[in-house]
N, C-alpha and C. Protein backbone atom coordinates (compact mmCIF):
# COMPACT_ATOMS: atom_id res chain seq x y z
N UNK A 1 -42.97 -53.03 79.27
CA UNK A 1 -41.97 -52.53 78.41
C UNK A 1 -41.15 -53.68 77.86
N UNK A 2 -41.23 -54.60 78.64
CA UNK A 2 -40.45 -55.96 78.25
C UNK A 2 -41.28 -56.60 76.76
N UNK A 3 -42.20 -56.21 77.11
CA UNK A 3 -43.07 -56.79 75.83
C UNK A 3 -42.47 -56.30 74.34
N UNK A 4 -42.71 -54.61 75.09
CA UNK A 4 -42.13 -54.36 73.30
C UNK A 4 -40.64 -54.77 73.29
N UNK A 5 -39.59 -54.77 74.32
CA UNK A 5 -38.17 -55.35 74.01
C UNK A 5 -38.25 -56.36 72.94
N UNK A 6 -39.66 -57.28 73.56
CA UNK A 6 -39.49 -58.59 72.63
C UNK A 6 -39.77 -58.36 71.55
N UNK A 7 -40.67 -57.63 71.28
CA UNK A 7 -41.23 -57.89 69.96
C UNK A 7 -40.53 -56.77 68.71
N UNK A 8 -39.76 -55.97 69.17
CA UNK A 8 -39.47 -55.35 68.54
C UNK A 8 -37.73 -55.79 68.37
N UNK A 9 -37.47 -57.10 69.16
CA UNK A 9 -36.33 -57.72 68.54
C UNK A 9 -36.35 -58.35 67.51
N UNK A 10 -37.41 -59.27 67.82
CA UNK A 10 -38.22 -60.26 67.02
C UNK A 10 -38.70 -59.62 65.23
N UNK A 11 -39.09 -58.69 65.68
CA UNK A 11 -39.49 -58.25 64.19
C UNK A 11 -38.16 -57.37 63.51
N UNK A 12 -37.06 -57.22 64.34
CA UNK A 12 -35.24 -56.65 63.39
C UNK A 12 -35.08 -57.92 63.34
N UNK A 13 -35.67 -58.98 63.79
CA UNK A 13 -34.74 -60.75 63.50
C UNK A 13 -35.50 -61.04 62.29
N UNK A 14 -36.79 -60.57 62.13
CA UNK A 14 -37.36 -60.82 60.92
C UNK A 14 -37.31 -60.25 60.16
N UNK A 15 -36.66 -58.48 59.89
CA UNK A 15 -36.38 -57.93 59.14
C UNK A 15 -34.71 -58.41 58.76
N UNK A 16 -34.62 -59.19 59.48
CA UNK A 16 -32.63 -59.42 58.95
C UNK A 16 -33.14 -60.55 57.59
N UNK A 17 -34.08 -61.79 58.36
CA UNK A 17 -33.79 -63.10 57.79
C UNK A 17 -34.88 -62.40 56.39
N UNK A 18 -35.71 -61.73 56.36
CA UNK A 18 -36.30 -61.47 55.56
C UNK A 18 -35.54 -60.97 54.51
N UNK A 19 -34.63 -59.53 54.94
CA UNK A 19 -33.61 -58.86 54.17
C UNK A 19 -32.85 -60.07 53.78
N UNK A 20 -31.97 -61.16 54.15
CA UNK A 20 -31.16 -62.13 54.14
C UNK A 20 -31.95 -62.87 52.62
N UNK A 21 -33.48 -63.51 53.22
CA UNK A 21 -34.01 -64.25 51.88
C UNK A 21 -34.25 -63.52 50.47
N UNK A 22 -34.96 -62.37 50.90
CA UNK A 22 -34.72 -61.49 49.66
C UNK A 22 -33.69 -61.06 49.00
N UNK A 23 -32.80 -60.93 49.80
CA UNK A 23 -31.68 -60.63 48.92
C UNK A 23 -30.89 -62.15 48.44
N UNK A 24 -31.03 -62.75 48.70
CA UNK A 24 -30.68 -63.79 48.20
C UNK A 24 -31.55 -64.70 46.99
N UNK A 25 -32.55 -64.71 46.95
CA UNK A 25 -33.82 -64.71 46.51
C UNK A 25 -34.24 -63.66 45.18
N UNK A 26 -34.09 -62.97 45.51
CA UNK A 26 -34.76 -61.67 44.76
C UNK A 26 -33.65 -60.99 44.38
N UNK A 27 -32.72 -60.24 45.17
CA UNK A 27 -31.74 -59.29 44.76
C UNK A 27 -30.58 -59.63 44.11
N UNK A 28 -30.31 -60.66 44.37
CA UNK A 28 -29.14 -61.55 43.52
C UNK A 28 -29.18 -61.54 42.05
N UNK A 29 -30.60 -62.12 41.88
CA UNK A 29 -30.96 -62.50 40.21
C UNK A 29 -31.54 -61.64 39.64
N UNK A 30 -32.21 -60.60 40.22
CA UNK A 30 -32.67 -59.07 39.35
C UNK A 30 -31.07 -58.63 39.12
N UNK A 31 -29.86 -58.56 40.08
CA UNK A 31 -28.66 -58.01 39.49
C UNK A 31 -28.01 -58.57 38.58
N UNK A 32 -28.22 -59.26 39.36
CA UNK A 32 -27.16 -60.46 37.77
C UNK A 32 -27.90 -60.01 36.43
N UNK A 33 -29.56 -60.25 36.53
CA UNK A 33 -29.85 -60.36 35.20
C UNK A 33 -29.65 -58.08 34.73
N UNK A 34 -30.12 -57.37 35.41
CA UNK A 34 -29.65 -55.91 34.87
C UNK A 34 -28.42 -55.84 34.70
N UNK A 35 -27.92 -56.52 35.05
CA UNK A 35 -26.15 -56.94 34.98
C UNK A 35 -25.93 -57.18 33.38
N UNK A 36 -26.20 -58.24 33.22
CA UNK A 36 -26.72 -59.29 31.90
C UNK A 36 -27.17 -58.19 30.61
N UNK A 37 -28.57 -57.73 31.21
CA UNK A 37 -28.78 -56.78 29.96
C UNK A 37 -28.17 -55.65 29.81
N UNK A 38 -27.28 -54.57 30.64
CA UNK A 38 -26.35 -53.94 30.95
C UNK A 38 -25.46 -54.21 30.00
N UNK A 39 -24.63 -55.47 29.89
CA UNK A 39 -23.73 -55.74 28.92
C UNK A 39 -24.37 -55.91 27.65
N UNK A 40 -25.77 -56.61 27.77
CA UNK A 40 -25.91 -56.59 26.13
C UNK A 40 -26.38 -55.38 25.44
N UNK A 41 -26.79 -54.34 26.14
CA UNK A 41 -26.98 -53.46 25.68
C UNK A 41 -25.90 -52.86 24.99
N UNK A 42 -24.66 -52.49 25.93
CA UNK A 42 -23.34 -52.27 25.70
C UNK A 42 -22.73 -52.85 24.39
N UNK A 43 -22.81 -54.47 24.21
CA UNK A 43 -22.81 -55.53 23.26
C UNK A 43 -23.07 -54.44 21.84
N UNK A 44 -24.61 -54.91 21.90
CA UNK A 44 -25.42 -54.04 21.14
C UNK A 44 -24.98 -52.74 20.54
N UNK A 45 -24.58 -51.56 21.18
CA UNK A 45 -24.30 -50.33 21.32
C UNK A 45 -22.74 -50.52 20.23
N UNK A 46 -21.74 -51.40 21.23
CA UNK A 46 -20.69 -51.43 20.38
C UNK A 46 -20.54 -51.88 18.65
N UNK A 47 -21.96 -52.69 18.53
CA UNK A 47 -21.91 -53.39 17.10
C UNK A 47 -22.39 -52.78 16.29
N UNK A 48 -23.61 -51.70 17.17
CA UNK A 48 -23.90 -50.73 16.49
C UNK A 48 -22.68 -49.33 15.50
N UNK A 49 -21.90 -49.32 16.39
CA UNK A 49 -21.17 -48.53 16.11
C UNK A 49 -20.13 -48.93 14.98
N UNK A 50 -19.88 -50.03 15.60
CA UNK A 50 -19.12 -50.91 14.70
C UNK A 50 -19.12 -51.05 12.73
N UNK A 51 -20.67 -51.43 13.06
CA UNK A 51 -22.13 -51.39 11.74
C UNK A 51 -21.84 -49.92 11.23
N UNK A 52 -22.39 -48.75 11.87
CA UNK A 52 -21.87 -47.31 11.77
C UNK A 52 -20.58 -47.05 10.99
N UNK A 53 -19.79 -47.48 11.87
CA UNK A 53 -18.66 -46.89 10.81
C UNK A 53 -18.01 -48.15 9.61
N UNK A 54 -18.67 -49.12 9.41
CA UNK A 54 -18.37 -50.17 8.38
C UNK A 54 -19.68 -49.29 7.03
N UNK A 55 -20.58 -48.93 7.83
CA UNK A 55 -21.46 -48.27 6.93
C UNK A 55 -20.79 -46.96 6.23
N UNK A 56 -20.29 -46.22 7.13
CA UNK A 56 -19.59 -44.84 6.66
C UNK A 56 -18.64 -45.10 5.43
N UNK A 57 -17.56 -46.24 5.77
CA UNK A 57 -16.76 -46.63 5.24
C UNK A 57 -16.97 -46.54 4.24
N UNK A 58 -18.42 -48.21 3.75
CA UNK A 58 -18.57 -47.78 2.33
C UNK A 58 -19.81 -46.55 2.11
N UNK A 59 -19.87 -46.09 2.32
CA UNK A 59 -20.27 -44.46 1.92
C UNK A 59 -19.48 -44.29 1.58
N UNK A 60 -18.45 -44.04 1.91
CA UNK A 60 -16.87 -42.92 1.14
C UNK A 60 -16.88 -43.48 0.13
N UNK A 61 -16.56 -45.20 0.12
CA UNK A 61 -15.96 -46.07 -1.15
C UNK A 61 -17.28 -45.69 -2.26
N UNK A 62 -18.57 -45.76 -2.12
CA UNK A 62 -19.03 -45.46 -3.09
C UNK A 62 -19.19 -44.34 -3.46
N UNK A 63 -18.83 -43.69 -2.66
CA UNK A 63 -19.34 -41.77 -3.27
C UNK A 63 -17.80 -41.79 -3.90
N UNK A 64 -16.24 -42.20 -3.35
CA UNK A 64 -15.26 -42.20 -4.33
C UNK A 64 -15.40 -42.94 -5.89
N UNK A 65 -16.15 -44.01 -5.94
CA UNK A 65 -16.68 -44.72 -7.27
C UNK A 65 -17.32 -43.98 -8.03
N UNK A 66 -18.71 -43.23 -7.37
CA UNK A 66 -19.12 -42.19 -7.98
C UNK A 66 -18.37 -40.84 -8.76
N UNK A 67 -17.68 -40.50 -7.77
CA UNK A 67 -16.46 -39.56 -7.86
C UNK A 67 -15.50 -40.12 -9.49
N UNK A 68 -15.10 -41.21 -9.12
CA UNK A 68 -14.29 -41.58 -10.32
C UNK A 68 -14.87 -42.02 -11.53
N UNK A 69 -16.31 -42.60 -11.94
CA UNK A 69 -17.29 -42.85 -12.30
C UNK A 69 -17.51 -41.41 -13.51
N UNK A 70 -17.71 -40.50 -12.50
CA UNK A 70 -17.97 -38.56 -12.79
C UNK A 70 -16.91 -38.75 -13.79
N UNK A 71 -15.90 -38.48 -12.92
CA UNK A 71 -13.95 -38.04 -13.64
C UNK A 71 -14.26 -38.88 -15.12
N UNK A 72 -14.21 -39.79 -15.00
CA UNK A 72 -14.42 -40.72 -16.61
C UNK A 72 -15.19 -40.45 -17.68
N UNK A 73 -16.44 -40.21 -16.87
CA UNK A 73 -17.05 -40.00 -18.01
C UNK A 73 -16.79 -38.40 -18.54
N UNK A 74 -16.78 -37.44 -17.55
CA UNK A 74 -16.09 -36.23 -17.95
C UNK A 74 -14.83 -36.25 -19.20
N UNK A 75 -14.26 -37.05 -18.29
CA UNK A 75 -13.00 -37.75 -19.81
C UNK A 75 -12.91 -37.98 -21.11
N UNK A 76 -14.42 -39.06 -20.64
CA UNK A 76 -14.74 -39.63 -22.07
C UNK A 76 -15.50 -38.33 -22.69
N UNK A 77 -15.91 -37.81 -22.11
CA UNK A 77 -16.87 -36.60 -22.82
C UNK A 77 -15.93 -35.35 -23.66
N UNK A 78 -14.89 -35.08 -22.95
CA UNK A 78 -13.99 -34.12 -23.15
C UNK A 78 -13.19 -34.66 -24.56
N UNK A 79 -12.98 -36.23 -24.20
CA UNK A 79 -12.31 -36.72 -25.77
C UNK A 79 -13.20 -36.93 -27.03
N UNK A 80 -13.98 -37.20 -26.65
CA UNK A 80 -15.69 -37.23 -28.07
C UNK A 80 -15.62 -35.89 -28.33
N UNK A 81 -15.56 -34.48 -27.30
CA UNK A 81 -15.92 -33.11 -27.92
C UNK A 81 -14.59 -33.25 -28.39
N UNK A 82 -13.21 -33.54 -27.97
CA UNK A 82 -11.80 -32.95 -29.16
C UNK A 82 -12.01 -33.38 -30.27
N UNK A 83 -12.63 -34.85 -30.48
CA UNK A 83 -12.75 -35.74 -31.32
C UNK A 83 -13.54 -34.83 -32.67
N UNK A 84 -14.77 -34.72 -31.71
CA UNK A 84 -15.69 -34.15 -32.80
C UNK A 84 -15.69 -33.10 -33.46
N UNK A 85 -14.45 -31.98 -32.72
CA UNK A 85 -13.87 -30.65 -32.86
C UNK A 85 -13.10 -30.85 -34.27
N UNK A 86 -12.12 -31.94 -34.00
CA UNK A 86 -10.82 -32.07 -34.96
C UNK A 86 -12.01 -32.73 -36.37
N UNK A 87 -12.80 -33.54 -35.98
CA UNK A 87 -13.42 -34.10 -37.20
C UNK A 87 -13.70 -32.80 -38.07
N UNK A 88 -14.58 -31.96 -37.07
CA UNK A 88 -15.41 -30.77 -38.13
C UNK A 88 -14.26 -30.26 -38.74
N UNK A 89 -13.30 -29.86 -38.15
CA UNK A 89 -12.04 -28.63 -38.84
C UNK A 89 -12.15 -29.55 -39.67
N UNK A 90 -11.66 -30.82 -39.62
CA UNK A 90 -10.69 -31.32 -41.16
C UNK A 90 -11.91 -31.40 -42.23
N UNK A 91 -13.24 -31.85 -41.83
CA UNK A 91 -14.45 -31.35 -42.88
C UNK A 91 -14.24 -29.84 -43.50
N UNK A 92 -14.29 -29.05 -42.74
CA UNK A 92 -14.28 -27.63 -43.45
C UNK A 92 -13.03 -27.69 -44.14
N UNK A 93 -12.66 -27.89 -43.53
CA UNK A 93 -10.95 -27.91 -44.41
C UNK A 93 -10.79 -28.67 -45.73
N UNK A 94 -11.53 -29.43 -45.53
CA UNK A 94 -11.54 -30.37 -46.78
C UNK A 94 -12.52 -30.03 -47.81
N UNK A 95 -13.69 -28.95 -47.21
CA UNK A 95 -15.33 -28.67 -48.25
C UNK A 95 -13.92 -27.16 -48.71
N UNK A 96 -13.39 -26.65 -47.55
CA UNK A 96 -12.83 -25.31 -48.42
C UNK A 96 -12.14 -25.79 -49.33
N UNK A 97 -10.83 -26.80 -49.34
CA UNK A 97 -10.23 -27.30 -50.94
C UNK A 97 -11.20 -27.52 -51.58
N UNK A 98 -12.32 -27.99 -51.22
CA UNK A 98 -12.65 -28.59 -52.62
C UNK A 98 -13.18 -27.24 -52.93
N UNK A 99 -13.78 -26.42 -52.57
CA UNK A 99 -14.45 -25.20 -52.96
C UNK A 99 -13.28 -24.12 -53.65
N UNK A 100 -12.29 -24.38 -53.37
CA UNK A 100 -11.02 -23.60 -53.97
C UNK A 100 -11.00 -24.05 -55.20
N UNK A 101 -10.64 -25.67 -55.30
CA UNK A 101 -10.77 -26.67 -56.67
C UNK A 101 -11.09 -25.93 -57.62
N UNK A 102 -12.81 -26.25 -56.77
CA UNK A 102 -13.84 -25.87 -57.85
C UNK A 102 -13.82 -24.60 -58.45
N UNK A 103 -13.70 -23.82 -57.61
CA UNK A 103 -13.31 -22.11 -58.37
C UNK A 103 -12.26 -22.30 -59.15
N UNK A 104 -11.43 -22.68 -59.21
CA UNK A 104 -10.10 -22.63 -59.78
C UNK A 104 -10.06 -23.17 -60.83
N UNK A 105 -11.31 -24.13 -61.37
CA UNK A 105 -11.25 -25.17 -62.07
C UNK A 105 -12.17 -24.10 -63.37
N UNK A 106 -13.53 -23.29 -62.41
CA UNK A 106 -14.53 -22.42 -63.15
C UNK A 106 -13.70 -21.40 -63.31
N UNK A 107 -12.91 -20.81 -62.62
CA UNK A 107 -11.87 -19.47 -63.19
C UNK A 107 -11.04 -19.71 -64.93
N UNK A 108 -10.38 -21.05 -64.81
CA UNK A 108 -10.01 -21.58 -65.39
C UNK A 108 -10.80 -21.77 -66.93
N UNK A 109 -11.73 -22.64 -66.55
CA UNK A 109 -12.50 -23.08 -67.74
C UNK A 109 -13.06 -21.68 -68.61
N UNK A 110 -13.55 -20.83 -67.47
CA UNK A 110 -14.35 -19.38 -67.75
C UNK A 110 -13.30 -18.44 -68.79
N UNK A 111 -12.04 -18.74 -68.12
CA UNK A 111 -10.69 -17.72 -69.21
C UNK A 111 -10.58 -18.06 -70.22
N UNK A 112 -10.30 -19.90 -70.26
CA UNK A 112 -10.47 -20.75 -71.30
C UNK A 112 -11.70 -20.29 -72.48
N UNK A 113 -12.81 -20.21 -72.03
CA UNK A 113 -14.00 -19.72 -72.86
C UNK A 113 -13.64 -18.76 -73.11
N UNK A 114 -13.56 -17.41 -72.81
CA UNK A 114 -13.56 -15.86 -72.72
C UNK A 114 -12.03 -16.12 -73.69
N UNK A 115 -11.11 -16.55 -73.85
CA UNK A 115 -10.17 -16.49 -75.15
C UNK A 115 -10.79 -17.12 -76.12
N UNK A 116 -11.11 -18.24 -76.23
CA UNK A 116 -11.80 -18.76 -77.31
C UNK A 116 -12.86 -18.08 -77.68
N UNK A 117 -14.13 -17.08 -76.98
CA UNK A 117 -14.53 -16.05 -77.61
C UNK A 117 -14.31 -14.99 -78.34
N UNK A 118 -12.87 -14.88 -77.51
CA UNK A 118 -12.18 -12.93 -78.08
C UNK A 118 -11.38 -13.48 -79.40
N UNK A 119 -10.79 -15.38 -79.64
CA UNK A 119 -10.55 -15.41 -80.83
C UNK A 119 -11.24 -15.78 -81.60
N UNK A 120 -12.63 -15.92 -81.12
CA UNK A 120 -13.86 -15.92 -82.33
C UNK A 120 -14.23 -14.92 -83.36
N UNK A 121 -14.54 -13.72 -81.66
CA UNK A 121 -14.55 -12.20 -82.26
C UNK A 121 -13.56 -11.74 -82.79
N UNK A 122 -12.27 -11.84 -82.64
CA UNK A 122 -11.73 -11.74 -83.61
C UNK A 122 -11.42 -11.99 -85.30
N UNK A 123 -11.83 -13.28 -84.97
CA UNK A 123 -12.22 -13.81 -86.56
C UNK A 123 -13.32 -13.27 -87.61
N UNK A 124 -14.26 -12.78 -86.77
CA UNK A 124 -15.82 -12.42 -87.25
C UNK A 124 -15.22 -11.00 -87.62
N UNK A 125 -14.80 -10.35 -86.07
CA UNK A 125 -14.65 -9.14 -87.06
C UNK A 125 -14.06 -8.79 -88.18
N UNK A 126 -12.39 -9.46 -88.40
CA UNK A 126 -12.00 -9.22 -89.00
C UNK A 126 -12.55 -9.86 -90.94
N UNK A 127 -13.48 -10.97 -90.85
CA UNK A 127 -14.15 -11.54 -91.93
C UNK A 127 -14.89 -9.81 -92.16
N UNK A 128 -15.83 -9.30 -91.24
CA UNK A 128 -16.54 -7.86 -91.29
C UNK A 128 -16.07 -6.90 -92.24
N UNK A 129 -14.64 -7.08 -91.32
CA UNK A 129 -14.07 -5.79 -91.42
C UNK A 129 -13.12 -5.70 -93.43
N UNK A 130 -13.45 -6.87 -93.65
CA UNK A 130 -12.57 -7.16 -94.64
C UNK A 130 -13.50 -6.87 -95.71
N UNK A 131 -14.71 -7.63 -95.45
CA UNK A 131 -15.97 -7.41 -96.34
C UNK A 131 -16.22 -5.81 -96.12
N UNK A 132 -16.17 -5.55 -95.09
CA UNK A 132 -16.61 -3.77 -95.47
C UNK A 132 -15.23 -2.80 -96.00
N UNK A 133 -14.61 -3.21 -96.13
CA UNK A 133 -13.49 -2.75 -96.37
C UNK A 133 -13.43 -2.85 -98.17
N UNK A 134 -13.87 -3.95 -98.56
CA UNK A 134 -13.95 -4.08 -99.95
C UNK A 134 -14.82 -3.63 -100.46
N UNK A 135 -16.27 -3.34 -100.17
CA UNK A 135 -16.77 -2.42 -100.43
C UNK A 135 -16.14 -1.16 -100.66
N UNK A 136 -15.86 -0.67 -99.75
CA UNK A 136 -15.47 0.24 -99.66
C UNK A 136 -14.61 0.88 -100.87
N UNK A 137 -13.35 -0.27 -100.81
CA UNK A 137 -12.25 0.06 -102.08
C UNK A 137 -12.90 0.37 -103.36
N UNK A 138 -13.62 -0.85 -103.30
CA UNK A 138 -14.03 -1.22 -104.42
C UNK A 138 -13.57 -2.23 -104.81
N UNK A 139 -12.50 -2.92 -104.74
CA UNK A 139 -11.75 -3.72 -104.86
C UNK A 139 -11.29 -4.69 -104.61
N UNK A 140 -10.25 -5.63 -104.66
CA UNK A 140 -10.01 -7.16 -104.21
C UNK A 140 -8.85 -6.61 -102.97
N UNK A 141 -8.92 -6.71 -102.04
CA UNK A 141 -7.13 -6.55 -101.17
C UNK A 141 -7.00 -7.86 -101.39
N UNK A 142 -5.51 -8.20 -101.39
CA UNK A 142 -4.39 -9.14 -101.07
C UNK A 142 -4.53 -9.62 -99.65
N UNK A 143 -4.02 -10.41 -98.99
CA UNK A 143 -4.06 -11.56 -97.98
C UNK A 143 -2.98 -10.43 -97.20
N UNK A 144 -1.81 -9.68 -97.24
CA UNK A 144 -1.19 -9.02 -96.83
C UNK A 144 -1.85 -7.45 -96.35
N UNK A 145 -3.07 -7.17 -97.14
CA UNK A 145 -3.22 -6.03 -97.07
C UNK A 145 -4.65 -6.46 -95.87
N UNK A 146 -5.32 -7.57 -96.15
CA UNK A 146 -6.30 -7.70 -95.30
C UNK A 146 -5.78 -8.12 -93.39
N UNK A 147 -4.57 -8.62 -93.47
CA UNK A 147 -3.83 -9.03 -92.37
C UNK A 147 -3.60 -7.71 -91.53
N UNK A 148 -3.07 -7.04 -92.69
CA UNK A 148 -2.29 -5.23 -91.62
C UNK A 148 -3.70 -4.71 -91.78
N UNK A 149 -5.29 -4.39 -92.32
CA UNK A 149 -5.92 -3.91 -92.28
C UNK A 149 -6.81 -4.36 -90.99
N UNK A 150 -6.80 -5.66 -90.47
CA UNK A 150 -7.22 -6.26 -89.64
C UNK A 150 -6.51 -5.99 -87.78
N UNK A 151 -5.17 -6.03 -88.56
CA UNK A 151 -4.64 -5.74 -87.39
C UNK A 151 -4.45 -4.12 -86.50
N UNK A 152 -4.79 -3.52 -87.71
CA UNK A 152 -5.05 -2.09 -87.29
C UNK A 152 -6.33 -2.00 -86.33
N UNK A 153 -7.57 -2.49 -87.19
CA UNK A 153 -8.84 -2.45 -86.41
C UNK A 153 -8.72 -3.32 -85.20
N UNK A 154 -8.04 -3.82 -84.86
CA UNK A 154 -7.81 -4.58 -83.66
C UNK A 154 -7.05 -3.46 -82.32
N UNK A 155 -6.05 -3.10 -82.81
CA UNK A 155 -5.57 -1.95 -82.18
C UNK A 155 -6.48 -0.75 -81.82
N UNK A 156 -7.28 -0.56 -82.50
CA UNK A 156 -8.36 0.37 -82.41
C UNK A 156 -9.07 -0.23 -81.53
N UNK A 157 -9.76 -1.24 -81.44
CA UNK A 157 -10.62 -1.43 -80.77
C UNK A 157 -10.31 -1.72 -79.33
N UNK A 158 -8.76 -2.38 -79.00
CA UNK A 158 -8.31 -2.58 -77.82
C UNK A 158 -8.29 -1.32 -77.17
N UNK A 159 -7.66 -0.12 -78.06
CA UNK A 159 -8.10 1.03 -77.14
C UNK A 159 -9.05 1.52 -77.31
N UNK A 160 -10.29 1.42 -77.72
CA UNK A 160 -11.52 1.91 -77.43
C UNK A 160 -12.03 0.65 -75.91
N UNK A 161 -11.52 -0.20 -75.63
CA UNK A 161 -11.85 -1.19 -74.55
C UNK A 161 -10.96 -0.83 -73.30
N UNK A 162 -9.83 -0.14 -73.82
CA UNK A 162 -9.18 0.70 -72.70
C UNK A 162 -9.87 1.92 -72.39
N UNK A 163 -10.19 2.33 -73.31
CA UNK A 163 -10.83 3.69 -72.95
C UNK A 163 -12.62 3.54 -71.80
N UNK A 164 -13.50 2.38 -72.06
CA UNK A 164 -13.98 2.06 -71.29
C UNK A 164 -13.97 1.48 -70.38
């Protein structure tokens, strides 16, 4: 029994110095170094995040550029349509004078004609009416008698133009 006393001291003396070298040996520098990458991971992780929200950041800043970018040109768009709004009115506005003008000018000229006709026809008829009239007499009328004979048939005829 003494035997195993020994040997089973002997081999906890070799499990100490063994445990002792290995861990000194072996367990030291596997910790240190999971130690090591432990932090750089961490390292890592934090820069990541870091990166993350420097990234977010400008996300906002450019989607606000975009944003204001939008607004502007909306702006500019909204002032080209007033622009182009006010242009057309003052065109129409300006084709209707002239289209007023122009009527006003053909109303005009058209009355202008239409008297200078009715004192044409007037003239003709009454040359007519003078020539049939002398027939008629038989005779010469006077410049007085062809004037009131003229002006009668004129009266006549205005109301026969009333009457239609």
């Amino acid at each position: 029994m003494l035997d195993f006393s020994v040997t089973f001291i002997i081999t906890i003396v070799n499990i100490a110095i063994l445990t002792f070298v290995l861990r000194a040996l072996l367990f030291k520098p596997v910790t240190k170094f999971m130690a090591e990458r432990a932090k750089k991971v961490q390292n890592t992780i934090a820069e990541a995040g870091k990166d993350r929200a420097a990234a977010q950041k400008l996300l906002e800043q450019y989607q606000a550029k975009v944003k204001d970018a939008k607004d502007e040109a909306d702006q500019i768009i909204g002032a080209g349509r007033k622009n182009a709004e006010a242009e057309a009115e003052r065109i129409i506005a300006d084709a209707r004078e002239r289209a007023h003008d122009l009527t006003e000018t053909a109303r005009k000229q058209i009355e202008s004609e239409r008297q200078a006709m009715a004192t044409q026809f007037k003239l003709e008829a009454a040359a007519l009416i003078m020539a049939a009239s002398a027939r008629l007499v038989q005779r010469e009328l006077s410049g007085d008698d062809n004037r009131r004979y003229a002006n009668m048939l004129f009266d006549e005829l205005n109301a026969q133009k009333g009457s239609l």
